[in-house]
C-alpha atoms as a PDB file:
ATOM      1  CA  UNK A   1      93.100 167.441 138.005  1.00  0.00           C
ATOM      2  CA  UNK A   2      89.847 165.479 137.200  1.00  0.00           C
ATOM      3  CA  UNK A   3      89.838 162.141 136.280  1.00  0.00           C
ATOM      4  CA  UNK A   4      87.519 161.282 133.252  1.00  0.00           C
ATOM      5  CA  UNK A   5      85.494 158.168 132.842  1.00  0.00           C
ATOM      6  CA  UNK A   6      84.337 159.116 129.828  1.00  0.00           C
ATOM      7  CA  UNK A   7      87.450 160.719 128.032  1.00  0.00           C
ATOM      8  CA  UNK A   8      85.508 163.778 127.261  1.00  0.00           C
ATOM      9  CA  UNK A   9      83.616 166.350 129.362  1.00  0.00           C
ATOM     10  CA  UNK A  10      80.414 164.275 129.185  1.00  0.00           C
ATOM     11  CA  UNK A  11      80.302 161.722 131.896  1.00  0.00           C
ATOM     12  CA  UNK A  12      81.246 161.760 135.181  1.00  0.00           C
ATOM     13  CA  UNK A  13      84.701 163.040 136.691  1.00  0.00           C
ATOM     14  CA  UNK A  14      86.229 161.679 140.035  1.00  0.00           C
ATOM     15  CA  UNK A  15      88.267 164.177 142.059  1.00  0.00           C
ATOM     16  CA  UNK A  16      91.780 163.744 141.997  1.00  0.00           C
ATOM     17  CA  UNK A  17      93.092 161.429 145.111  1.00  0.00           C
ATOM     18  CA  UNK A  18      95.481 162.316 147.619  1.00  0.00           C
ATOM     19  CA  UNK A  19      98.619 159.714 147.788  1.00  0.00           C
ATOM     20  CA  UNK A  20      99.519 160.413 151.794  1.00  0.00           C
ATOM     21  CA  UNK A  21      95.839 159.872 152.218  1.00  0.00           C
ATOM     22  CA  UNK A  22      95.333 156.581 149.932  1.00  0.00           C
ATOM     23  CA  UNK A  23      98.412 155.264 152.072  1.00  0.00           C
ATOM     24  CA  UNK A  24      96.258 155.718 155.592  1.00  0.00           C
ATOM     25  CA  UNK A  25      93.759 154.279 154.187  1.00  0.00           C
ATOM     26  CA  UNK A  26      95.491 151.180 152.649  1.00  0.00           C
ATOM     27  CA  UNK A  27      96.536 150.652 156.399  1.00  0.00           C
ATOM     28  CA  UNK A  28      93.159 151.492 157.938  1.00  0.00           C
ATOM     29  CA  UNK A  29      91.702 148.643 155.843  1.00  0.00           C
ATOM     30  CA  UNK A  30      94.331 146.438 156.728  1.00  0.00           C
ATOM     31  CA  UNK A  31      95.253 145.972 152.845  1.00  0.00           C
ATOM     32  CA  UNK A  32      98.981 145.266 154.561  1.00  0.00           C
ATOM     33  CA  UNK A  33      97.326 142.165 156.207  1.00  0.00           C
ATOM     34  CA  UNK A  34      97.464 140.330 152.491  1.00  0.00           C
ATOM     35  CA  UNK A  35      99.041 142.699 150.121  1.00  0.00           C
ATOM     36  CA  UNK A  36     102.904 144.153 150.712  1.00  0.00           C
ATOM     37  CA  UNK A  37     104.550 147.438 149.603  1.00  0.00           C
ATOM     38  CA  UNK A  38     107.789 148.592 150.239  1.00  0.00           C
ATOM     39  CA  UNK A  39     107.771 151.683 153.090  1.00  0.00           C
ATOM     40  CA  UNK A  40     104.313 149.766 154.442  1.00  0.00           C
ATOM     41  CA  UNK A  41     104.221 147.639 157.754  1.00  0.00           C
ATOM     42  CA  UNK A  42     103.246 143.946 156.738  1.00  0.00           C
ATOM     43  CA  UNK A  43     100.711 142.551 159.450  1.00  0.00           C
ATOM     44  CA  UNK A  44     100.082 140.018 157.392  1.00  0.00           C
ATOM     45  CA  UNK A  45     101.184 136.066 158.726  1.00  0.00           C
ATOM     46  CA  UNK A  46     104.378 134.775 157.139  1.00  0.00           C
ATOM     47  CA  UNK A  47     103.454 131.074 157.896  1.00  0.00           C
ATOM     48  CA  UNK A  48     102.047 127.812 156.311  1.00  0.00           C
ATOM     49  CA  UNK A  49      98.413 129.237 154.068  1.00  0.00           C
ATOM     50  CA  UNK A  50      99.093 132.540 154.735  1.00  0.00           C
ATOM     51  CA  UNK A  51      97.512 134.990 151.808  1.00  0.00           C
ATOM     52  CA  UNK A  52     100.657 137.478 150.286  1.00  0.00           C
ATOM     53  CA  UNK A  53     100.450 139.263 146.981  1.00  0.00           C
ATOM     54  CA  UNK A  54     102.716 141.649 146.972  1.00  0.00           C
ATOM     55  CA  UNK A  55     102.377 145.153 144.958  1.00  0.00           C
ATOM     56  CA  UNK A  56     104.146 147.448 143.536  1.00  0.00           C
ATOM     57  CA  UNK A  57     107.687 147.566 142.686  1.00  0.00           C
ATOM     58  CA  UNK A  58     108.498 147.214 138.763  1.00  0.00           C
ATOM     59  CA  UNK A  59     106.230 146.626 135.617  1.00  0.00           C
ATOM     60  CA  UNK A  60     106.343 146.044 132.158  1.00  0.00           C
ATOM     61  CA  UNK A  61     103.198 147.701 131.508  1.00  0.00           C
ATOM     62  CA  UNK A  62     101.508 150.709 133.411  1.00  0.00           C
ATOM     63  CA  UNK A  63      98.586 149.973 136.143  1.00  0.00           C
ATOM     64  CA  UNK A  64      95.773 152.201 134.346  1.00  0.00           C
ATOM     65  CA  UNK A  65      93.551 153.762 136.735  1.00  0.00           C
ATOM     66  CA  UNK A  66      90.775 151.524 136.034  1.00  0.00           C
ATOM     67  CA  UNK A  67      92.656 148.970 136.097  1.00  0.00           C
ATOM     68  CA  UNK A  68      93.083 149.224 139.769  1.00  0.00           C
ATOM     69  CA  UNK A  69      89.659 150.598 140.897  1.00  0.00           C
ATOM     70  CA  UNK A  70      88.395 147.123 139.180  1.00  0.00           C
ATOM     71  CA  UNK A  71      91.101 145.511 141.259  1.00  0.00           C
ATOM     72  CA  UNK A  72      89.766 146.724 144.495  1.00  0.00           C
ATOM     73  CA  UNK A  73      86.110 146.593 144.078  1.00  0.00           C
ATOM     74  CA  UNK A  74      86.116 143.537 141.712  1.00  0.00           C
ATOM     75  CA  UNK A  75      88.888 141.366 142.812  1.00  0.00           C
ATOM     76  CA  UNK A  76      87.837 138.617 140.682  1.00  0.00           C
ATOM     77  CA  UNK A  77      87.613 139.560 137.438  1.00  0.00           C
ATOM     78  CA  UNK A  78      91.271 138.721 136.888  1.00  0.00           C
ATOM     79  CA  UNK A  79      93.676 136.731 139.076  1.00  0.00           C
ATOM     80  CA  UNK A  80      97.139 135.847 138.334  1.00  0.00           C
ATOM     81  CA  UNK A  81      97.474 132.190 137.844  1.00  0.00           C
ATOM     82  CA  UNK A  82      99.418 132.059 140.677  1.00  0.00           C
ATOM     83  CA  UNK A  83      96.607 133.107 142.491  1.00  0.00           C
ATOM     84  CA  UNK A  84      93.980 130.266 141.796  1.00  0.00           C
ATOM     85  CA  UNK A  85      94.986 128.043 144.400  1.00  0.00           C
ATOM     86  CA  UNK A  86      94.137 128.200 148.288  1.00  0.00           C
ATOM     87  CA  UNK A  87      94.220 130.291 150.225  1.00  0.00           C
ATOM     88  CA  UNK A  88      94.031 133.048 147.245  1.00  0.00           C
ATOM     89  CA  UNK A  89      90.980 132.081 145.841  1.00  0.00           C
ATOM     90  CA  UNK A  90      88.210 129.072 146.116  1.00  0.00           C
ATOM     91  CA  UNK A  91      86.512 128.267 143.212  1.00  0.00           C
ATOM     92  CA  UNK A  92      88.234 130.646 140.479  1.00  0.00           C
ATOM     93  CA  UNK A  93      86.871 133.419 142.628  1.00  0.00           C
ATOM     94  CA  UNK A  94      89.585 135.696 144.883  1.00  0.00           C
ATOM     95  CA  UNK A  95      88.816 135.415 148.388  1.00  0.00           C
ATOM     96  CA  UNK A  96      89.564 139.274 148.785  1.00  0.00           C
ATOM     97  CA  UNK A  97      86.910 140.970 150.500  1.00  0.00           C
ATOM     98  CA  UNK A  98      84.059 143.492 148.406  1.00  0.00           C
ATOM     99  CA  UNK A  99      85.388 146.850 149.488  1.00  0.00           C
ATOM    100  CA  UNK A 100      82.714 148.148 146.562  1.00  0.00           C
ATOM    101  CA  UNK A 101      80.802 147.772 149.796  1.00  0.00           C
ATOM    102  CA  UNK A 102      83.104 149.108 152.372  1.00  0.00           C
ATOM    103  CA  UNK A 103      84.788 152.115 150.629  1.00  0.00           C
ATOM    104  CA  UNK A 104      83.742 155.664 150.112  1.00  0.00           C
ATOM    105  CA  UNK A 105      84.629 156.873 146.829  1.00  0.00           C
ATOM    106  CA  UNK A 106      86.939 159.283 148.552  1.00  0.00           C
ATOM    107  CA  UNK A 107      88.760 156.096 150.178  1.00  0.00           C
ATOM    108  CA  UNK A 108      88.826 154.414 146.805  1.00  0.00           C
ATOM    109  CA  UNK A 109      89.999 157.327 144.400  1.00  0.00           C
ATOM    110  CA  UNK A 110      92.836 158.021 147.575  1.00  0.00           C
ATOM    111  CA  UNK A 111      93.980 154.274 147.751  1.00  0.00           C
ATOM    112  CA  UNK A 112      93.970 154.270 143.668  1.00  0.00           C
ATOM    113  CA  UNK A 113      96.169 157.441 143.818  1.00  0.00           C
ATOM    114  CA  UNK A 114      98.768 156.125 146.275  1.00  0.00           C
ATOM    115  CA  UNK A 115      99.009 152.682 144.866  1.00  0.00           C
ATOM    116  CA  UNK A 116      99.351 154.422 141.166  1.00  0.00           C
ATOM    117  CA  UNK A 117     102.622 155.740 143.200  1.00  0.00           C
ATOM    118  CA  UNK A 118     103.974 152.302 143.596  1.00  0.00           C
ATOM    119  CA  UNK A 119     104.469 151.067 140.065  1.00  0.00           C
ATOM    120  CA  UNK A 120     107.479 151.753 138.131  1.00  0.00           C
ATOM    121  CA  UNK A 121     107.793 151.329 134.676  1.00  0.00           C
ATOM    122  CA  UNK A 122     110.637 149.153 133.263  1.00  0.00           C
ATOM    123  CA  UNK A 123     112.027 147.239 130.495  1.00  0.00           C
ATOM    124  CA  UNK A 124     110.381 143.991 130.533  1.00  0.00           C
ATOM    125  CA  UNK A 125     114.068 142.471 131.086  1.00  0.00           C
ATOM    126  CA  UNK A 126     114.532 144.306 133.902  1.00  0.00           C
ATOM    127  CA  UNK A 127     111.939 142.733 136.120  1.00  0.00           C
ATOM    128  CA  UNK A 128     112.786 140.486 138.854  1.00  0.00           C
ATOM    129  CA  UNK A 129     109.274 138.026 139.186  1.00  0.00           C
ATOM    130  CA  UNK A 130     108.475 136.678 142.316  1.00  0.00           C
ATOM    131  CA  UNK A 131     108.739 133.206 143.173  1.00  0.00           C
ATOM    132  CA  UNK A 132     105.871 130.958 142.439  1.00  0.00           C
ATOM    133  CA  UNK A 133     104.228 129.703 146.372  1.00  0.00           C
END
């Protein structure tokens, strides 16, 4: 399976990503240091400022595909409110490093893939939110 950016055949098509991959690769980058997933080691610090935005789990509405490439290599473009405080974010802008300049498109369609994995759809009234920190 391809995945379409342009909903057609023009455009360009990424290759489909490999989940057990996209996982190795989520650890490799030490994603686990600031982001959590059930079945993934934290590293992460559990103490005072410590940065923890957890992901996965159950949602209201479906993580689209682009939705989570612009995640990853444009981590600012939208932050939970939650998020706009220290040590999430300084100045509106998320503190998350620019893997758009890390990543191989490999690495980013494979992380996309796995993390795609981790959502599961659900009434709305079924979610559990986390606490605010």
């Amino acid at each position: 399976m391809m995945i379409s950016c342009a909903g057609e055949s023009k455009g360009f098509a990424l290759p489909e990503g490999d989940i057990e991959e996209g996982k190795k690769t989520f650890v490799i980058m030490s994603c686990n240091q600031c982001h959590s997933l059930p079945g993934v080691e934290w590293i992460g610090e559990s103490v005072g400022n410590a940065i923890h935005v957890p992901l996965g789990g159950k949602v209201g509405k479906v993580k689209s595909y682009e939705e989570l490439v612009t995640s990853i290599i444009n981590p600012s473009h939208k932050i939970h409110k939650r998020h706009l405080v220290e040590p999430f974010s300084t100045e509106g802008e998320s503190n998350m490093l620019k893997y758009n300049e890390i990543l191989k498109v490999e690495d980013l369609v494979n992380i996309v893939t796995f993390l795609q994995t981790e959502y599961k759809l659900t009434r709305l009234d079924d979610i559990h939110y986390y606490p605010k920190w």
